[in-house]
Protein backbone atom coordinates (compact mmCIF):
# COMPACT_ATOMS: atom_id res chain seq x y z
CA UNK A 1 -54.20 56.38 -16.48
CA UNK A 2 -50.57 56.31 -15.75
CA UNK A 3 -50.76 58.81 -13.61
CA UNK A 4 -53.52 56.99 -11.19
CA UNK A 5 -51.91 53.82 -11.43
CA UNK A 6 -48.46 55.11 -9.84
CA UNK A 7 -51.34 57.26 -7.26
CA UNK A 8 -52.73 53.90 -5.96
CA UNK A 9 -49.40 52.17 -5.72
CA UNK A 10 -47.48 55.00 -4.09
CA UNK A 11 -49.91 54.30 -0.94
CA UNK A 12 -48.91 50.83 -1.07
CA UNK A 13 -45.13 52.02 -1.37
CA UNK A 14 -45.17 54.11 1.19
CA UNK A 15 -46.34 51.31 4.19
CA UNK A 16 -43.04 49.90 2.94
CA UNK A 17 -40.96 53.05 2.65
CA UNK A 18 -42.35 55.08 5.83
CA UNK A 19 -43.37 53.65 9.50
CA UNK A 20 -45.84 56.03 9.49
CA UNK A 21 -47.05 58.86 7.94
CA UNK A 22 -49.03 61.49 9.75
CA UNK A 23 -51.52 63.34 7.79
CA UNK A 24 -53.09 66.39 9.44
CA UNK A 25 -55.71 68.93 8.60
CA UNK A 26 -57.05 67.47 5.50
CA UNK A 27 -60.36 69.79 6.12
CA UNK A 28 -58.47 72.44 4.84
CA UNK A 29 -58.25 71.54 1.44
CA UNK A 30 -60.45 73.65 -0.56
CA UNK A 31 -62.90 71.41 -3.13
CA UNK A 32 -63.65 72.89 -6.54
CA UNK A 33 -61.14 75.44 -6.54
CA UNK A 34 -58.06 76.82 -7.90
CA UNK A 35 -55.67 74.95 -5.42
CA UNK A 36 -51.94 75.46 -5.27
CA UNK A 37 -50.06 73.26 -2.57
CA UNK A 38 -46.77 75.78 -1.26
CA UNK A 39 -44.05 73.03 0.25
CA UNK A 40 -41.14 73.70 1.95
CA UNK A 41 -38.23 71.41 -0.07
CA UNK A 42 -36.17 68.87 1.67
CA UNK A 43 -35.46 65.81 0.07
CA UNK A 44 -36.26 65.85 -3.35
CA UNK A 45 -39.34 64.44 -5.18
CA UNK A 46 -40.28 62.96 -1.75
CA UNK A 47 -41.81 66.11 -1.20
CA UNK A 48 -43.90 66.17 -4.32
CA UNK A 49 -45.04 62.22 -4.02
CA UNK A 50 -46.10 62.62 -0.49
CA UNK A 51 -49.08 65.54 -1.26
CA UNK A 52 -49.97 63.70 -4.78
CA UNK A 53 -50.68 60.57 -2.89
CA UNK A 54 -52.45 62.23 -0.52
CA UNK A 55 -55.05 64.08 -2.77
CA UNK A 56 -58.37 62.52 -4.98
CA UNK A 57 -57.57 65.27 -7.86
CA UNK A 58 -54.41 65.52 -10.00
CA UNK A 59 -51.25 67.16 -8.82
CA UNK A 60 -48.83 68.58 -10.73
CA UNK A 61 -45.69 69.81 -9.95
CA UNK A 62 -42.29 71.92 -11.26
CA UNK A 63 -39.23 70.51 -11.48
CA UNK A 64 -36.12 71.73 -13.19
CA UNK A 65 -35.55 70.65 -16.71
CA UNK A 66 -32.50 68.47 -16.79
CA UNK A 67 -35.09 66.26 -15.30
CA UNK A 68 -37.15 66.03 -18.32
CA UNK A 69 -34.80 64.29 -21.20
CA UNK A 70 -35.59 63.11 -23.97
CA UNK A 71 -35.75 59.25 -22.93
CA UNK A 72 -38.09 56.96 -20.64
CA UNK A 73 -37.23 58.88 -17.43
CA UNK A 74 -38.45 62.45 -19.46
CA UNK A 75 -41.38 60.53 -20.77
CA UNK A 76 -41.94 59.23 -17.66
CA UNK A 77 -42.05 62.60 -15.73
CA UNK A 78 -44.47 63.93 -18.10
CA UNK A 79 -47.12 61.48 -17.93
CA UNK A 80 -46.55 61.64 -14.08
CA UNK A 81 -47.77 65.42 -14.33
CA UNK A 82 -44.38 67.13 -14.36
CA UNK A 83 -43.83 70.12 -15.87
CA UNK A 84 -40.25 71.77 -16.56
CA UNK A 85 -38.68 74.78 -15.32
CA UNK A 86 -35.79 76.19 -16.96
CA UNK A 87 -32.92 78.11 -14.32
CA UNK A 88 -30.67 80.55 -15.33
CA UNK A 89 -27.72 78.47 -14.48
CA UNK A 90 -29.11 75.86 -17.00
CA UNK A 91 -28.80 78.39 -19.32
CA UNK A 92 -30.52 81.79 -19.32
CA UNK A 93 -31.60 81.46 -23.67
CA UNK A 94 -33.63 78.85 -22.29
CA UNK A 95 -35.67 80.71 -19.80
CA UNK A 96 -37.83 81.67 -22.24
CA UNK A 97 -39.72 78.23 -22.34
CA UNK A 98 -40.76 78.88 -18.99
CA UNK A 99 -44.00 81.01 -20.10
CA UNK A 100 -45.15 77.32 -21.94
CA UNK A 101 -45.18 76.24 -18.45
CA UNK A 102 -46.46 78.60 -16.57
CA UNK A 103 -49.65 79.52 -19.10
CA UNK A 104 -50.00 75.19 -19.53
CA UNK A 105 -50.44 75.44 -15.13
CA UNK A 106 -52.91 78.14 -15.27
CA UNK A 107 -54.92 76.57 -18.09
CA UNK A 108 -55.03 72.92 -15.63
CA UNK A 109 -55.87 74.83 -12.63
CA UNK A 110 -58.47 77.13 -13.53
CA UNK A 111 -61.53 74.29 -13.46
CA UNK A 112 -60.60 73.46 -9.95
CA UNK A 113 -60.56 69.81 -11.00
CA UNK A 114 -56.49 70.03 -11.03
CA UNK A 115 -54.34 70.93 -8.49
CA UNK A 116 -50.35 71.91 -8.63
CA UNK A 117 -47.86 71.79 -6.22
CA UNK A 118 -44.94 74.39 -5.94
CA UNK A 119 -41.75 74.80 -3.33
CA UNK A 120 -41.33 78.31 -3.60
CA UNK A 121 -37.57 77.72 -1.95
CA UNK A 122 -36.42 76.93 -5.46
CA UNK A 123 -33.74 74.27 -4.44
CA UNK A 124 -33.60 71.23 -2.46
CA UNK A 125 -31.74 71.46 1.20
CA UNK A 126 -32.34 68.30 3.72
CA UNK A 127 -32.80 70.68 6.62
CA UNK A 128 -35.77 71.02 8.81
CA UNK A 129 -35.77 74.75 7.90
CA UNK A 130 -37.26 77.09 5.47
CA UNK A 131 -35.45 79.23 3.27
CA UNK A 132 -36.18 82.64 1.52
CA UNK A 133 -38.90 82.15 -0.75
CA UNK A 134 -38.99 83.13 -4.58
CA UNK A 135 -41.82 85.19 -6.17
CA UNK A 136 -42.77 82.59 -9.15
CA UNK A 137 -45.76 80.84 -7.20
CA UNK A 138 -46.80 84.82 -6.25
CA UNK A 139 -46.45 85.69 -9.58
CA UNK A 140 -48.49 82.63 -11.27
CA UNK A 141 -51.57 83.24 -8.74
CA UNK A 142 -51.82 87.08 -10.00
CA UNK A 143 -51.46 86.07 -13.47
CA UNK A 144 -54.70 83.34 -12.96
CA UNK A 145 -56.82 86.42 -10.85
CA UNK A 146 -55.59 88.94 -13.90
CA UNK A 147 -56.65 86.88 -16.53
CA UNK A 148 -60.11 85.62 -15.21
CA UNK A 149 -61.25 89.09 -14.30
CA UNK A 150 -60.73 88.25 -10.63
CA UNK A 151 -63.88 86.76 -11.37
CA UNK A 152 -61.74 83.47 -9.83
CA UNK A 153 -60.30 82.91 -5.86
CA UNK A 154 -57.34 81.01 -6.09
CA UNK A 155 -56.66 79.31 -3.10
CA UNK A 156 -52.56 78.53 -1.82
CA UNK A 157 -52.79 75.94 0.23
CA UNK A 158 -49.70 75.76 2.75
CA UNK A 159 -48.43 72.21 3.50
CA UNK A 160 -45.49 71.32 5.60
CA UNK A 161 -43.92 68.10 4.69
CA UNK A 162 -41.83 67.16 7.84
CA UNK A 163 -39.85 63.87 8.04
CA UNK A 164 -38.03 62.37 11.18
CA UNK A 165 -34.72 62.00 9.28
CA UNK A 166 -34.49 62.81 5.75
CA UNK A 167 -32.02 59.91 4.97
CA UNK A 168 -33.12 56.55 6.90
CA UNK A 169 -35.36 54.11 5.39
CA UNK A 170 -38.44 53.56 7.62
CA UNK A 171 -39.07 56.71 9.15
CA UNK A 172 -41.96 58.74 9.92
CA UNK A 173 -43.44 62.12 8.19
CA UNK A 174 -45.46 64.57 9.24
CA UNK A 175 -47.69 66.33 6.43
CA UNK A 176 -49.23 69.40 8.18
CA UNK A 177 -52.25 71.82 5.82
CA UNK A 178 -52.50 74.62 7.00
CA UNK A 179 -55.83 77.58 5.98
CA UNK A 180 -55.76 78.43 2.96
CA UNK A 181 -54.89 81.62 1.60
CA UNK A 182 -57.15 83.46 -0.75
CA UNK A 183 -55.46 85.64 -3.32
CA UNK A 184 -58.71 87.51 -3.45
CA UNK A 185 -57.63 89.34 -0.68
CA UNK A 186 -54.71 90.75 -2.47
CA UNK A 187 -56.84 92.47 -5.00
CA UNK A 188 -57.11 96.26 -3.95
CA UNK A 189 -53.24 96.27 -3.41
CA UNK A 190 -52.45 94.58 -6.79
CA UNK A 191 -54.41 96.81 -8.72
CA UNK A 192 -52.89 99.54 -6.56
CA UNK A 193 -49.36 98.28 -6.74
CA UNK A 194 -48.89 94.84 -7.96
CA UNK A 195 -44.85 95.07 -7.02
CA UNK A 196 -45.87 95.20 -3.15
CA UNK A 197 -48.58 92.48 -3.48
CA UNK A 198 -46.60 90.04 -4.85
CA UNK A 199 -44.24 90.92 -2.36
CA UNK A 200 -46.98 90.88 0.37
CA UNK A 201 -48.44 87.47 -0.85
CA UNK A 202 -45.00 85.98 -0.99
CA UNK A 203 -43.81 87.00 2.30
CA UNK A 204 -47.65 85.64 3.93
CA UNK A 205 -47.04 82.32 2.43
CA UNK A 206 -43.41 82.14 3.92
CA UNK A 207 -45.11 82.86 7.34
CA UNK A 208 -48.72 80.29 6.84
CA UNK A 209 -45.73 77.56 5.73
CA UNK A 210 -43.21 78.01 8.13
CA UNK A 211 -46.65 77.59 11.29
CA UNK A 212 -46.63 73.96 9.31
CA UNK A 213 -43.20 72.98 9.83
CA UNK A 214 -40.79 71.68 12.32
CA UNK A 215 -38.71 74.67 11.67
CA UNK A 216 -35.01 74.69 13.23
CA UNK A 217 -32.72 76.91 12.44
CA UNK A 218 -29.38 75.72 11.62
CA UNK A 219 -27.16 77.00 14.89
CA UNK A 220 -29.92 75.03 16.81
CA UNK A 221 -30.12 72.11 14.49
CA UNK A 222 -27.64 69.38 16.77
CA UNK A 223 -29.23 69.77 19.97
CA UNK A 224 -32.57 69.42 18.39
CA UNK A 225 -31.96 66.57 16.53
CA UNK A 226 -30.44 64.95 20.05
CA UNK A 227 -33.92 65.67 21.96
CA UNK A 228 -36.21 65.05 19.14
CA UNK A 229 -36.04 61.41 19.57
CA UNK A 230 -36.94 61.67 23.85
CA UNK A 231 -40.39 63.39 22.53
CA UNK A 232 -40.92 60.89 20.10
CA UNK A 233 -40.57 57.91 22.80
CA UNK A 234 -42.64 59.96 25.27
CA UNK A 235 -45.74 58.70 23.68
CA UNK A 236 -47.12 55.38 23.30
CA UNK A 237 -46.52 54.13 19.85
CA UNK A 238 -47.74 51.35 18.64
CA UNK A 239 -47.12 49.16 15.38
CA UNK A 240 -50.68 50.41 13.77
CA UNK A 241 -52.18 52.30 12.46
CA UNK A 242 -49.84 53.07 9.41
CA UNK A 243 -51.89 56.65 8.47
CA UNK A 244 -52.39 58.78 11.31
CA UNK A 245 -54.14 62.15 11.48
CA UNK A 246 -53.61 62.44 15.06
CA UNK A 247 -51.85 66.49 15.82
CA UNK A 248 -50.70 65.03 19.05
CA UNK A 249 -46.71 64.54 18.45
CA UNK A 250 -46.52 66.84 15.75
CA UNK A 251 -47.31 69.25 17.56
CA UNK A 252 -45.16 68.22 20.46
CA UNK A 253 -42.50 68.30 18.34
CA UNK A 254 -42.85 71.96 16.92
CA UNK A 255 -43.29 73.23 19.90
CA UNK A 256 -39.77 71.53 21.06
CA UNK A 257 -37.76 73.07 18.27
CA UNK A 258 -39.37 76.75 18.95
CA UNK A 259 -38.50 76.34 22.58
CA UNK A 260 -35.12 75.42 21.46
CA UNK A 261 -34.86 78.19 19.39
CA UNK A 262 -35.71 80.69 22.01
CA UNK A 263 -32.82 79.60 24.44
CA UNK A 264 -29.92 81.62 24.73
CA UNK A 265 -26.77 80.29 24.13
CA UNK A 266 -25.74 79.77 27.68
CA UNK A 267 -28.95 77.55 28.04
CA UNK A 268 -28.55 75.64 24.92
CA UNK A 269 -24.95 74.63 25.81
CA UNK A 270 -26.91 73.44 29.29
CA UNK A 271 -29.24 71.61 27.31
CA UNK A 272 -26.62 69.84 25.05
CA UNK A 273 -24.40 68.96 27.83
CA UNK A 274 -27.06 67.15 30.07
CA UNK A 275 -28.84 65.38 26.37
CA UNK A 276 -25.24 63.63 26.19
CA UNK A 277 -24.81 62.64 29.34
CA UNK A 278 -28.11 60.84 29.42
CA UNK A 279 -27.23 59.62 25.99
CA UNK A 280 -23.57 58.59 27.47
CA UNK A 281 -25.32 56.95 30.26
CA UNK A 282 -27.25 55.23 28.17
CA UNK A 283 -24.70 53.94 26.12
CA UNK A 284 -22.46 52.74 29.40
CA UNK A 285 -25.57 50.83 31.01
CA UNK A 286 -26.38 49.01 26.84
CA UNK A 287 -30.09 50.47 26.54
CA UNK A 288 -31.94 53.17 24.51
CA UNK A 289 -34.26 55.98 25.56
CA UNK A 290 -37.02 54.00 23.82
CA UNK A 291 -36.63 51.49 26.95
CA UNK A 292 -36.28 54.14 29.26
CA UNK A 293 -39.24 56.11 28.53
CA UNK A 294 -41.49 52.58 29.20
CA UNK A 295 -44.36 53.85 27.08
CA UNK A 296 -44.64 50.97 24.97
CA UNK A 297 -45.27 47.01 25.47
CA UNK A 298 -43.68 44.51 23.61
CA UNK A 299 -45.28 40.69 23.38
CA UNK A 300 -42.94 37.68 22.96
CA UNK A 301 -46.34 35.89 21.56
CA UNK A 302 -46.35 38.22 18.50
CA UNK A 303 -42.64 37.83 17.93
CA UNK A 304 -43.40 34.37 17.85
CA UNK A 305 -46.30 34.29 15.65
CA UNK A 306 -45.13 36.96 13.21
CA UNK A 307 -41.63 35.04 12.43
CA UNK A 308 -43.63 33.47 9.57
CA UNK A 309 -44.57 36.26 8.26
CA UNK A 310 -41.48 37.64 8.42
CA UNK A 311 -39.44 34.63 6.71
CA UNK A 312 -41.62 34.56 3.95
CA UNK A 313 -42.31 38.76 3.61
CA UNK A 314 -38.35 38.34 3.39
CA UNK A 315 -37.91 36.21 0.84
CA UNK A 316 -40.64 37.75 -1.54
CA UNK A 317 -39.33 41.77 -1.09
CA UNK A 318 -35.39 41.40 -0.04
CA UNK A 319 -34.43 41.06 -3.23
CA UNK A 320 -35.89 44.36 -4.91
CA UNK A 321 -34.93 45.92 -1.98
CA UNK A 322 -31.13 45.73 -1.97
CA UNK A 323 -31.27 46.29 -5.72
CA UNK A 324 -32.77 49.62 -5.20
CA UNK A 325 -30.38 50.49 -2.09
CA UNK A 326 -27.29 49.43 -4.57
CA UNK A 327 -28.93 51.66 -7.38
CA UNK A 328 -29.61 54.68 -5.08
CA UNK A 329 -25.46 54.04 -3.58
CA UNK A 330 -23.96 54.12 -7.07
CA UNK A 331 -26.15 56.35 -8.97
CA UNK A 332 -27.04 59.15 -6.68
CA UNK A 333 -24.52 61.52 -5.29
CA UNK A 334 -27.11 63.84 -4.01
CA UNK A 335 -28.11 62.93 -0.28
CA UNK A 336 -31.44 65.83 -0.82
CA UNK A 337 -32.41 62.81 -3.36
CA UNK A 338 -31.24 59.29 -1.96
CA UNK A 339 -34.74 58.85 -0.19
CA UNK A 340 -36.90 60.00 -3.21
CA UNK A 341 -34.19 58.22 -5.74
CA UNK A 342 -34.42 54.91 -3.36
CA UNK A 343 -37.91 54.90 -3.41
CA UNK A 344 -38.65 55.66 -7.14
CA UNK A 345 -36.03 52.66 -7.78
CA UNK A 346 -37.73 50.27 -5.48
CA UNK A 347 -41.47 51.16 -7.42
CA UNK A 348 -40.45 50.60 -10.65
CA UNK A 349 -38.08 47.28 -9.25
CA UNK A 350 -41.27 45.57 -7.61
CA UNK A 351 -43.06 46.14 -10.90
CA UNK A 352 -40.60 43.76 -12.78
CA UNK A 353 -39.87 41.28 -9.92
CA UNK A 354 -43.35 41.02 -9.46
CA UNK A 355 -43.90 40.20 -12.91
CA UNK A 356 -41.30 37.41 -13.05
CA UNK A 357 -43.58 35.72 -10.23
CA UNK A 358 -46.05 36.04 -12.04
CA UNK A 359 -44.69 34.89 -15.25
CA UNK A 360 -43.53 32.20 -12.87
CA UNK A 361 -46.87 31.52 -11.28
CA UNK A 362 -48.90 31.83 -14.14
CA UNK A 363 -47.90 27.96 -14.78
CA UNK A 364 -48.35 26.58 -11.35
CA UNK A 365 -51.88 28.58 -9.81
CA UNK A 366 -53.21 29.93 -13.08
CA UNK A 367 -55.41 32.99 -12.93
CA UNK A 368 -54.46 33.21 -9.08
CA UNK A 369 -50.98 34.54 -10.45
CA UNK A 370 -52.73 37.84 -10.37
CA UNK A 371 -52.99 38.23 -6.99
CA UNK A 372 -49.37 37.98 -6.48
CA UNK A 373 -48.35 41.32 -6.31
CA UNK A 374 -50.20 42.84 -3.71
CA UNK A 375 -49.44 40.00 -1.94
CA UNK A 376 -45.91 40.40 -2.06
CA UNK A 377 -46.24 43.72 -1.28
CA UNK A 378 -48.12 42.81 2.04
CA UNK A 379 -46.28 40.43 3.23
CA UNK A 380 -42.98 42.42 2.92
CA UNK A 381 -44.78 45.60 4.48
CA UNK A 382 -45.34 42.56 7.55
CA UNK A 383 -41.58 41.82 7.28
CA UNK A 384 -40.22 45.57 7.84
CA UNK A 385 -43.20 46.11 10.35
CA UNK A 386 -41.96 42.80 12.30
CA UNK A 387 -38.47 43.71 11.94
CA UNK A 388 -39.59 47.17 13.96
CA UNK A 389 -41.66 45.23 16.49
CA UNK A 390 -38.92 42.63 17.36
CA UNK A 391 -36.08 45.30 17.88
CA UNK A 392 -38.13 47.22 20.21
CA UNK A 393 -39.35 44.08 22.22
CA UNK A 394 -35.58 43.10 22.36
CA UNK A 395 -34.32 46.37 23.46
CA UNK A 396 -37.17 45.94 25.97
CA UNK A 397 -35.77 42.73 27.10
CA UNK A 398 -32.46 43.86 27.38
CA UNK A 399 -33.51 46.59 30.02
CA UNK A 400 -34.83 44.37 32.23
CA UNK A 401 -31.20 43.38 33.39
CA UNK A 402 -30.46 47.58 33.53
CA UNK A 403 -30.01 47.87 37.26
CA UNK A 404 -29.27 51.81 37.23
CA UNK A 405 -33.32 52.46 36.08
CA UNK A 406 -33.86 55.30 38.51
CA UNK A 407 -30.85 57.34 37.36
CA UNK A 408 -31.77 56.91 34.09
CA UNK A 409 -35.30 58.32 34.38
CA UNK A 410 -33.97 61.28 36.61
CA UNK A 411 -31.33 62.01 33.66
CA UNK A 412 -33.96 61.60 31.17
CA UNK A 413 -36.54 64.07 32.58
CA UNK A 414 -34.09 66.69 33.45
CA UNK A 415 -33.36 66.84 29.89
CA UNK A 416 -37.58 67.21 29.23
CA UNK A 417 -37.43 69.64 32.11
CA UNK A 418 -35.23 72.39 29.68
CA UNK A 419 -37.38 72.46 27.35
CA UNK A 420 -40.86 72.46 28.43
């Protein structure tokens, strides 16, 4: 019950949390099957909340076990359908209690009703890059196949999770599915040589997950980041919808970063160099390449009509909101887990504040007190979303006085000209 109450409210965290979140190929989930989501890992249990909130059936997912102690926050990972792993660097007498986990994963997958979701990576890196991938995931599938007399198909489901920055409150993320793979396949070469096939299978799923990611290798990684933003404001992008499934800038953006990567260094350099002069221009003539691009429109009537909204969306959610900024500044050192730390924070920090309104309104509106919360929650996802909608019809304003337009468009494209 737990678990389905933090489901439901995670979607209406994550209007708050994200701009937008793209989710794309949801046909590809298999239905009444073992299903085991493989996700690169990049900030922390971000990664995790994003595919839970995304499915009907459970998810559960690894973590290591120092998050699992023996107070709320262990109790509370439990019921939210963690399960421990134990590293050797956390103490190799320990390891042992892995084989509790593993056999407890097979036993909620093998009805198809449950699903579980695994970063074969191991640790958590904020890059937009995928690592070497351990065997464990490999390993678990065989073990399901082996025990049910391959009588079973688990399915490993690939799913990129891809965010526009890792670290900045209100951006966007990309969740890309990818085919399934079925372990069926594997069978003649297991029974043959189960070494290789778990070395086969692991080394397919690193391949399938990478084709779902914005993958950029690190040497490549600042230029990328400097263009990335010129593809985003090449499309028209409006305040709504919230959920997309549209493949459109996704896969813009992947093919950007793979046409990046294929530059040689003499061409990269090029690419760098005329990025930051465009960027430097941009800076000298006090606009942004969201201006520049003119793909968008911007209405002084909504500004206008949503400051309302936005005064009283303020009030209600700024408060819960700078606790759990404070909370995430003091308490987290990690930056792989300031987003998913922040987040968490600001869940359980609406809970109470909404209950002192309540509390609160229980005396004044009676049984209407109920309604508060998602109210709140509303009108502050109206606040952040007019807060977005009056910076870019400002910076639209402000460009209007820009009297170097034409340079700034010819600068502009001849950075989209190196890397179409």
């Amino acid at each position: 019950m737990l678990y389905n109450f933090f489901r439901v409210s995670l979607w209406i965290m994550y209007v708050c949390f994200f701009r937008r979140v793209y989710y794309l190929r949801a046909k590809n989930i298999p239905q009444n099957e073992p299903l085991i989501f493989i996700s690169n890992h990049s900030s922390g249990f971000m990664d995790p909340i994003l595919i839970a909130a995304m499915q009907r059936r459970p998810v559960y997912f690894w973590a290591r076990a120092a998050e699992f102690p023996k107070n709320l926050k262990g109790w509370l990972m439990y019921k939210l359908h963690g399960l421990p792993i134990y590293r050797a660097k956390e103490g190799k007498e320990n390891m042992h209690k892995n084989e509790a986990t593993f056999q407890k994963t097979r036993d909620l997958l093998y009805g198809g009703v449950n699903s579980a979701f695994i970063a074969p990576e191991g640790d958590c890196v904020m890059e937009k890059r995928l690592r070497p991938f351990k065997t464990g995931c490999a390993r678990l599938a065989f073990k399901m196949m082996e025990e049910k007399n391959w009588r079973i198909d688990v399915k490993i489901l690939p799913a990129g999770v891809n965010y526009t920055y890792h670290d900045l409150f209100r951006s966007e993320a990309y969740v890309s599915l990818g085919e399934p793979i079925s372990v069926q396949k594997y069978k003649d070469l297991y029974q043959e040589d189960s070494a290789a096939a778990i070395k086969a299978l692991t080394a397919d799923m690193r391949v399938a997950l990478k084709a779902e990611m914005i993958h950029v290798e690190t040497e490549d990684s600042v230029v990328s980041e400097k263009v990335f933003p010129l593809i985003r404001n090449s499309f028209k992008r409006n305040i709504l919808p919230l959920y997309s499934t549209n493949e459109t800038l996704f896969d813009k953006e992947q093919q950007v970063a793979q046409t990046i990567s294929e530059l040689n260094k003499t061409q990269q350099q090029e690419l760098e160099q005329t990025v930051d002069a465009y960027n430097t221009a941009l800076d000298q003539a006090g606009t942004s390449d969201y201006a520049v691009a003119e793909k968008n429109k911007r209405s002084f009537i909504w500004v206008l009509l949503g400051l309302p909204v936005w005064i009283v969306g303020t009030i209600f959610g700024r408060i819960p909101h700078i606790i759990a900024r404070n909370l995430r500044n003091k308490l987290v050192p990690y930056p792989e887990f300031s987003a998913s730390f922040a987040f968490t924070a600001a869940f359980f920090v609406w809970i109470l504040w909404s209950l002192v309104f309540m509390l609160v309104g229980a005396f004044i509106i009676g049984w209407w007190t109920l309604l508060l919360p998602i109210t709140m929650i509303l009108l502050q996802t109206a606040a952040y979303h007019y807060e977005d909608y009056y910076k870019e019809w400002k910076t639209l304003v402000n460009y209007r006085r820009v009297t170097n337009k034409e340079a700034l468009k010819k600068q502009r494209q001849a950075v989209l000209d190196l890397v179409k």
